[in-house]
Structure formats: C-alpha cells, structure tokens
C-alpha atoms as a PDB file:
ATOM      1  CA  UNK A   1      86.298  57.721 159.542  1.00  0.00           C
ATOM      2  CA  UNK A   2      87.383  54.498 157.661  1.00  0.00           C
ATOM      3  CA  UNK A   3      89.295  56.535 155.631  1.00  0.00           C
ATOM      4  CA  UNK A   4      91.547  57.892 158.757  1.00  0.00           C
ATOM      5  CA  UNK A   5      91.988  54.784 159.879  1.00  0.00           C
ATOM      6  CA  UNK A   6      93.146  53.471 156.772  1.00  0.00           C
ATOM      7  CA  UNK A   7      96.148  56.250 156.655  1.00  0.00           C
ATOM      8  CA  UNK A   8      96.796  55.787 160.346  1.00  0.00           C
ATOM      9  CA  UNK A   9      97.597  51.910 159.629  1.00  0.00           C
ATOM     10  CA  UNK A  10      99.704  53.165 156.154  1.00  0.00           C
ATOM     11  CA  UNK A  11     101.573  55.438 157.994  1.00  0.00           C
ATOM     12  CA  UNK A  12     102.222  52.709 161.237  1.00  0.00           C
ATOM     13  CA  UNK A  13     103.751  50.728 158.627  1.00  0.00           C
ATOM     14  CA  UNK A  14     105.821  52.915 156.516  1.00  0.00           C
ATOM     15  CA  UNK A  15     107.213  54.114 159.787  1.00  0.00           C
ATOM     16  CA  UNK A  16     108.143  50.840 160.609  1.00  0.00           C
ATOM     17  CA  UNK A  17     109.429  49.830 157.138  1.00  0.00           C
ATOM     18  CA  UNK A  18     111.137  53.122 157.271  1.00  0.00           C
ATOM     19  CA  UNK A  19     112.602  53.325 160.420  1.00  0.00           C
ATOM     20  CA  UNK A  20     116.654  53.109 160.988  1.00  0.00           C
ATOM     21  CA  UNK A  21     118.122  49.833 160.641  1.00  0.00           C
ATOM     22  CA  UNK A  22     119.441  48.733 164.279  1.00  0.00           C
ATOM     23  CA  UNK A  23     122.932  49.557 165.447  1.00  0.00           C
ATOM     24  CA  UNK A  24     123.976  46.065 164.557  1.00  0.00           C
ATOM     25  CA  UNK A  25     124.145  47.126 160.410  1.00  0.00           C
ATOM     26  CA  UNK A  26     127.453  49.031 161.409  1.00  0.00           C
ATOM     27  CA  UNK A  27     129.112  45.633 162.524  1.00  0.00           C
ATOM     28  CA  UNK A  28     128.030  44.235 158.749  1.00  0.00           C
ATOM     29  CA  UNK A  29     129.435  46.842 157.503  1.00  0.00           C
ATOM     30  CA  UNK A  30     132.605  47.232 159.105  1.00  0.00           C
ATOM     31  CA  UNK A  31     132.585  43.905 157.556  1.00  0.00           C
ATOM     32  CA  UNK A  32     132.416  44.173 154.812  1.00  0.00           C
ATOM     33  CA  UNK A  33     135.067  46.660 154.690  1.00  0.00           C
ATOM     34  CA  UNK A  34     137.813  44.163 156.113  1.00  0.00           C
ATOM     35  CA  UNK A  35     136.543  41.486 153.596  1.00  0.00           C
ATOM     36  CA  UNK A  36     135.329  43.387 150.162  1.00  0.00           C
ATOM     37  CA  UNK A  37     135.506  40.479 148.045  1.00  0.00           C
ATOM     38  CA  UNK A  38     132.701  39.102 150.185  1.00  0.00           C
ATOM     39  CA  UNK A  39     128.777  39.690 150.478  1.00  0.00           C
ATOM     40  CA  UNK A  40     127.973  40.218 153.981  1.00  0.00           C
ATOM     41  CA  UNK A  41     124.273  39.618 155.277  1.00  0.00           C
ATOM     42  CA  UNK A  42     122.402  39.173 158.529  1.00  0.00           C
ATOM     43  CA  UNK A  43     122.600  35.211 158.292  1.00  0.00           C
ATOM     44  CA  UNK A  44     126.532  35.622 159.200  1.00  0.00           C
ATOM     45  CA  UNK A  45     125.188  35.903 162.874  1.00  0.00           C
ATOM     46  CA  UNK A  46     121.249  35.060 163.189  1.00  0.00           C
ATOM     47  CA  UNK A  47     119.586  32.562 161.962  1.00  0.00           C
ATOM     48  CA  UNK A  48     117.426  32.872 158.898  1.00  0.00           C
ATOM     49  CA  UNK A  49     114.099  33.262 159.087  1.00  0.00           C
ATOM     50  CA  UNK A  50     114.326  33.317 163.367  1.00  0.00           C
ATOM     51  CA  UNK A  51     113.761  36.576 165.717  1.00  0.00           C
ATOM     52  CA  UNK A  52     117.537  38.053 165.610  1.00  0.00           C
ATOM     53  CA  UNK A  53     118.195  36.842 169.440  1.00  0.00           C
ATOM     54  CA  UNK A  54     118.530  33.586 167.964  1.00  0.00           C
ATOM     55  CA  UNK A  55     122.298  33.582 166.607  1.00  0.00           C
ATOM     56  CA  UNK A  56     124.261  30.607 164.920  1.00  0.00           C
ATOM     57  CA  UNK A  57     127.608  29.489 166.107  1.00  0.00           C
ATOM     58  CA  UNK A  58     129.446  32.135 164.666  1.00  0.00           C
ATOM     59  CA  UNK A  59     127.460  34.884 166.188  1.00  0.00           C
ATOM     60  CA  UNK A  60     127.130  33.342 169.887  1.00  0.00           C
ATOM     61  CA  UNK A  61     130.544  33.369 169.686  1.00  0.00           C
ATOM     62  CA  UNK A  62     130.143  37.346 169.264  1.00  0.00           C
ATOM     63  CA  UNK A  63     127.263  37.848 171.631  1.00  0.00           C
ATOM     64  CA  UNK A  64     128.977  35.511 174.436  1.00  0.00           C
ATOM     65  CA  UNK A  65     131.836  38.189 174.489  1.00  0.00           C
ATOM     66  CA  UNK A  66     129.787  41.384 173.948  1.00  0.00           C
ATOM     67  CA  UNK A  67     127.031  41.241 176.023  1.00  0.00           C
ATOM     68  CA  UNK A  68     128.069  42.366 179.087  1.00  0.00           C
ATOM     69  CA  UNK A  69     128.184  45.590 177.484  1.00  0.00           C
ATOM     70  CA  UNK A  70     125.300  46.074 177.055  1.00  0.00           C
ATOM     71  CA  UNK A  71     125.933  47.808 173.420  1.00  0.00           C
ATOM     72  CA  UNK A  72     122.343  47.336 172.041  1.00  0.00           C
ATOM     73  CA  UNK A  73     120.263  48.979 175.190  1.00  0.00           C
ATOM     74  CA  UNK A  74     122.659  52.060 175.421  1.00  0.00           C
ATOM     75  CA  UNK A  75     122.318  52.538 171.262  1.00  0.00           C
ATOM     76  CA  UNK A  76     118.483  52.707 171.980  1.00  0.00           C
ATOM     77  CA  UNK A  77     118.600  54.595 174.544  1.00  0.00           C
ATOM     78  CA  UNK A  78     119.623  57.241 172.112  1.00  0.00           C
ATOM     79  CA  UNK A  79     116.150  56.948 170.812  1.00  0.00           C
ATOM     80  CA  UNK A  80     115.138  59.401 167.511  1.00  0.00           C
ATOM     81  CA  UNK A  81     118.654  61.103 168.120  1.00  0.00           C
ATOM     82  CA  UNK A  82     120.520  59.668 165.403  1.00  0.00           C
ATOM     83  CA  UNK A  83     123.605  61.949 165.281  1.00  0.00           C
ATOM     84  CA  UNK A  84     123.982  59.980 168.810  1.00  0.00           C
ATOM     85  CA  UNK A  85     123.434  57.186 167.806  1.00  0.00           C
ATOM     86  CA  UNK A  86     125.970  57.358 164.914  1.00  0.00           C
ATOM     87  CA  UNK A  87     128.638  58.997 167.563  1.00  0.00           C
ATOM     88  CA  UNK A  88     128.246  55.601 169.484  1.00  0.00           C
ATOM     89  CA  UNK A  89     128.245  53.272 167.046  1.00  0.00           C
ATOM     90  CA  UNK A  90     131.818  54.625 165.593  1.00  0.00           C
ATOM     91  CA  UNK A  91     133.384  55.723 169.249  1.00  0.00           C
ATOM     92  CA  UNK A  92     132.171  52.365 171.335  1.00  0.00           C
ATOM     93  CA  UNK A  93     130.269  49.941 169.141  1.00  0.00           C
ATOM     94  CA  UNK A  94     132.639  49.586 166.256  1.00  0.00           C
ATOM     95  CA  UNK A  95     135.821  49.082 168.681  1.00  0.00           C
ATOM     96  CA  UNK A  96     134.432  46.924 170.489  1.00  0.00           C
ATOM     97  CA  UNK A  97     133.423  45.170 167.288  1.00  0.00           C
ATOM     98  CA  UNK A  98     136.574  44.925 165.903  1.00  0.00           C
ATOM     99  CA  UNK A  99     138.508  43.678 169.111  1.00  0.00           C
ATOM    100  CA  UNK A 100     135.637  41.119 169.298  1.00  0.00           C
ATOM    101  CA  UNK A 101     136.367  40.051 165.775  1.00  0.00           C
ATOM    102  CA  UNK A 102     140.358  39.863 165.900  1.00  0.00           C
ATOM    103  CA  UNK A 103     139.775  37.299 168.856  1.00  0.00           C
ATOM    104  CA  UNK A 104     137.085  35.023 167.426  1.00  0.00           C
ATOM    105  CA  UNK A 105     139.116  35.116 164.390  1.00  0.00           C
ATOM    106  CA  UNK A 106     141.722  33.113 166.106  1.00  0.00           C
ATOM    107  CA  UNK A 107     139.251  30.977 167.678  1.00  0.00           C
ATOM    108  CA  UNK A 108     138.101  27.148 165.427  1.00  0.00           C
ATOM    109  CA  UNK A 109     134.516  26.006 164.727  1.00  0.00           C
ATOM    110  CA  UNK A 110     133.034  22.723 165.480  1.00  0.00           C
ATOM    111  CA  UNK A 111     134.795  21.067 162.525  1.00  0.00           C
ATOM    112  CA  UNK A 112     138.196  22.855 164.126  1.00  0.00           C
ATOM    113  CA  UNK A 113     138.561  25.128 161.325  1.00  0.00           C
ATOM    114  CA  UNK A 114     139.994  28.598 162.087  1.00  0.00           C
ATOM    115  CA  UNK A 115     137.106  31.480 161.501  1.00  0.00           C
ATOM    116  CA  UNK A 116     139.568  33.651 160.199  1.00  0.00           C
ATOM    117  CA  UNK A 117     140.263  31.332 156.958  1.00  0.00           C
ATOM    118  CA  UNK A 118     136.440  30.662 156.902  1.00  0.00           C
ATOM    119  CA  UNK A 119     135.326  34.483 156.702  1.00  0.00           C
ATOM    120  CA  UNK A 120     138.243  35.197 153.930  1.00  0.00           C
ATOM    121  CA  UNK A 121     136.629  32.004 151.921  1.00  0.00           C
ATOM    122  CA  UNK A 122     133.337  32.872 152.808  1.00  0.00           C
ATOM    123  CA  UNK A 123     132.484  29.662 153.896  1.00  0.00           C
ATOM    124  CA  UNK A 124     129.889  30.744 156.662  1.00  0.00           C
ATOM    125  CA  UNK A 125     126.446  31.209 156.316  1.00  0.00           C
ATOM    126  CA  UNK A 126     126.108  35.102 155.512  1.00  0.00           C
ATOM    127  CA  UNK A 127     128.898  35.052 153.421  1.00  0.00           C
ATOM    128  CA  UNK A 128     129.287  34.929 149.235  1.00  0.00           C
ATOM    129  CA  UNK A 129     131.616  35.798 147.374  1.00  0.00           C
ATOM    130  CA  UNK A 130     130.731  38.990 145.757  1.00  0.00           C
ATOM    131  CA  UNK A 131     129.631  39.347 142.071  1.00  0.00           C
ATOM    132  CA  UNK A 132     131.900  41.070 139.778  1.00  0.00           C
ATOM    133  CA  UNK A 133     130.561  44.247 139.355  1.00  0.00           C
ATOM    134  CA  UNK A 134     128.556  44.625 142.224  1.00  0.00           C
ATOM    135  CA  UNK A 135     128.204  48.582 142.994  1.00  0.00           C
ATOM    136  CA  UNK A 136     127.369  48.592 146.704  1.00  0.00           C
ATOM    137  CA  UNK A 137     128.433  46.413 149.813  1.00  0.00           C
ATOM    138  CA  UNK A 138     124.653  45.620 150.457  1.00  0.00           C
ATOM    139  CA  UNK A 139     124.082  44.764 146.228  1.00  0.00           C
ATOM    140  CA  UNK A 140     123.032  41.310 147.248  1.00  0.00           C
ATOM    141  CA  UNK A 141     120.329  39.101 147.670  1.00  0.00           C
ATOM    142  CA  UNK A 142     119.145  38.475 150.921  1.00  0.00           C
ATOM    143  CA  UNK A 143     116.452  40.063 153.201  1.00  0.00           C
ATOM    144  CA  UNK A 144     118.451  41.755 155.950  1.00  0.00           C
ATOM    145  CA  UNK A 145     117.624  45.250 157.443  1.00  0.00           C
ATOM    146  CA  UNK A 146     119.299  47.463 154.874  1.00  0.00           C
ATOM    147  CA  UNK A 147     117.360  46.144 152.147  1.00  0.00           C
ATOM    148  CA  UNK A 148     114.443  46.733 153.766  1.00  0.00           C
ATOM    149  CA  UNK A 149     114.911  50.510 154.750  1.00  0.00           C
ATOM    150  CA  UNK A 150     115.871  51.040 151.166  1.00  0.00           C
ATOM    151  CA  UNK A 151     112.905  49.254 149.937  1.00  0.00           C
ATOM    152  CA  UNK A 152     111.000  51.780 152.790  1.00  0.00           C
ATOM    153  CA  UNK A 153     112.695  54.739 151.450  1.00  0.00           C
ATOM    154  CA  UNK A 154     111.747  54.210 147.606  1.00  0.00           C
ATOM    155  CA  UNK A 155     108.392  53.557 148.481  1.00  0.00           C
ATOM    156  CA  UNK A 156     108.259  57.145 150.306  1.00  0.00           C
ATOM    157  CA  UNK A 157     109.983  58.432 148.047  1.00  0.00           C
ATOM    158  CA  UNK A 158     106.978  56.984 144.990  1.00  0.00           C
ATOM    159  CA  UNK A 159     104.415  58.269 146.841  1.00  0.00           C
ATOM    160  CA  UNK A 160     105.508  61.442 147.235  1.00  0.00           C
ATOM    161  CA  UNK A 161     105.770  61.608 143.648  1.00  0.00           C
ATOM    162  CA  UNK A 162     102.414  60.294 143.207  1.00  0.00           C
ATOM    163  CA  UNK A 163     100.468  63.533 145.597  1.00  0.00           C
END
C-alpha cells in the first residue's frame, strides 16, 4: 500500500514538472526572436521569486493593455488539447503580443527612458546579453518555465531508461 502511494505522489509530481509551460513562453519567445542578441527570461515581466501575477513595471505595462482580453483563460480553456492551444497562441496571442509590444516600446520608464532602447541594450531585468555561442534562445541561466519542462522531460526520459 505504501508502495502505491509512493508512485501516486512520483507521478503527481512529474506531471506537474512535466506539464506544458503556460501560453505566456510564446511571448518570450517571440522575443527573443525580435532581439537575438539578447537572453530573454521570465524576470522581463514578473518578479523573481513572486507568484507570476505579480509583474514589474515593464510587464504591468503589458498586462494593463492585455487584460481585457482575457488571453490566459481562453488558452486554458483549451485544456490537454495542445494543437489548440498552439493554433491560439500564433492566430490571437502572438498578435496581440506584438501590437502590445510596438506600443510600449514607444512608451518611457520611470527614469524617462524609452523601452525600446532599453530592450535592444538589455537593460531590464530579464534581459542579458547573450553569450557567444549560445545554441538555443532559452541556453541561459535562470529558472523560468522552459527550463523546468526540459529539466521534467530528461528526468522522464532517465527513468525510462532505467525500467
């Protein structure tokens, strides 16, 4: 009996480690497309360390002009079906993205500093400037969702090895 319960609570977690990374990772990756001599992570927008409904300036700025859309509860409303998921991520989410971006871009911090000339510096938090030779978009350092789903995936992928 211990024994079941013991794989019920391994297999709770590797689900959850495991699970897809929320609709948000195709904004950091769109990106980091538009800026590839930058690192993009999750800090750009949340706060480090917080619950990601806690954003920094840069990404209220975002979530003040998004959020009557609701983006987030239709993506998981989708549920398991990621082929619909991915269809509304590149058809509504990433538009809206982008014309999101082009307009905070224009728009100054605190300091009065254009955002536009502080993402191409990468002089918010969530940016670096990327490593020479870095392979991937996400070959950096911090703890944000992708690394985590990869970390989930080479664990599965160990075990499996290991039966």
């Amino acid at each position: 009996m211990f024994r079941i319960f013991l794989l019920s609570v391994f297999v709770v977690a590797l689900l959850m480690v495991t699970s897809p990374a929320n609709g948000h990772t195709v904004f950091k990756k769109e990106l980091t497309k538009k800026y590839p001599k930058s690192r993009v992570s999750c800090e750009l927008c949340h706060l480090k360390g917080k619950p990601k409904d806690e954003r920094n300036e840069f990404g209220e700025l975002f979530f003040q002009k998004m959020k009557d859309q609701n983006l987030s509860k239709q993506w998981e409303a989708f549920g398991e079906n990621a082929e619909g998921k991915t269809k509304f991520e590149k058809e509504t989410m990433l538009p809206a993205f982008v014309k999101v971006l082009e307009e905070v871009k224009t728009m100054k911090n605190k300091e009065g500093v254009a955002y536009d000339s502080l993402i191409a510096e990468a002089k918010l938090p969530g940016l670096k400037v990327k490593k020479p030779g870095a392979k991937s978009a996400d070959d950096d350092e911090d703890e944000d969702d992708d690394d985590k789903a990869d970390k989930g995936k080479e664990s599965a992928k160990k075990d499996d090895k290991d039966k």
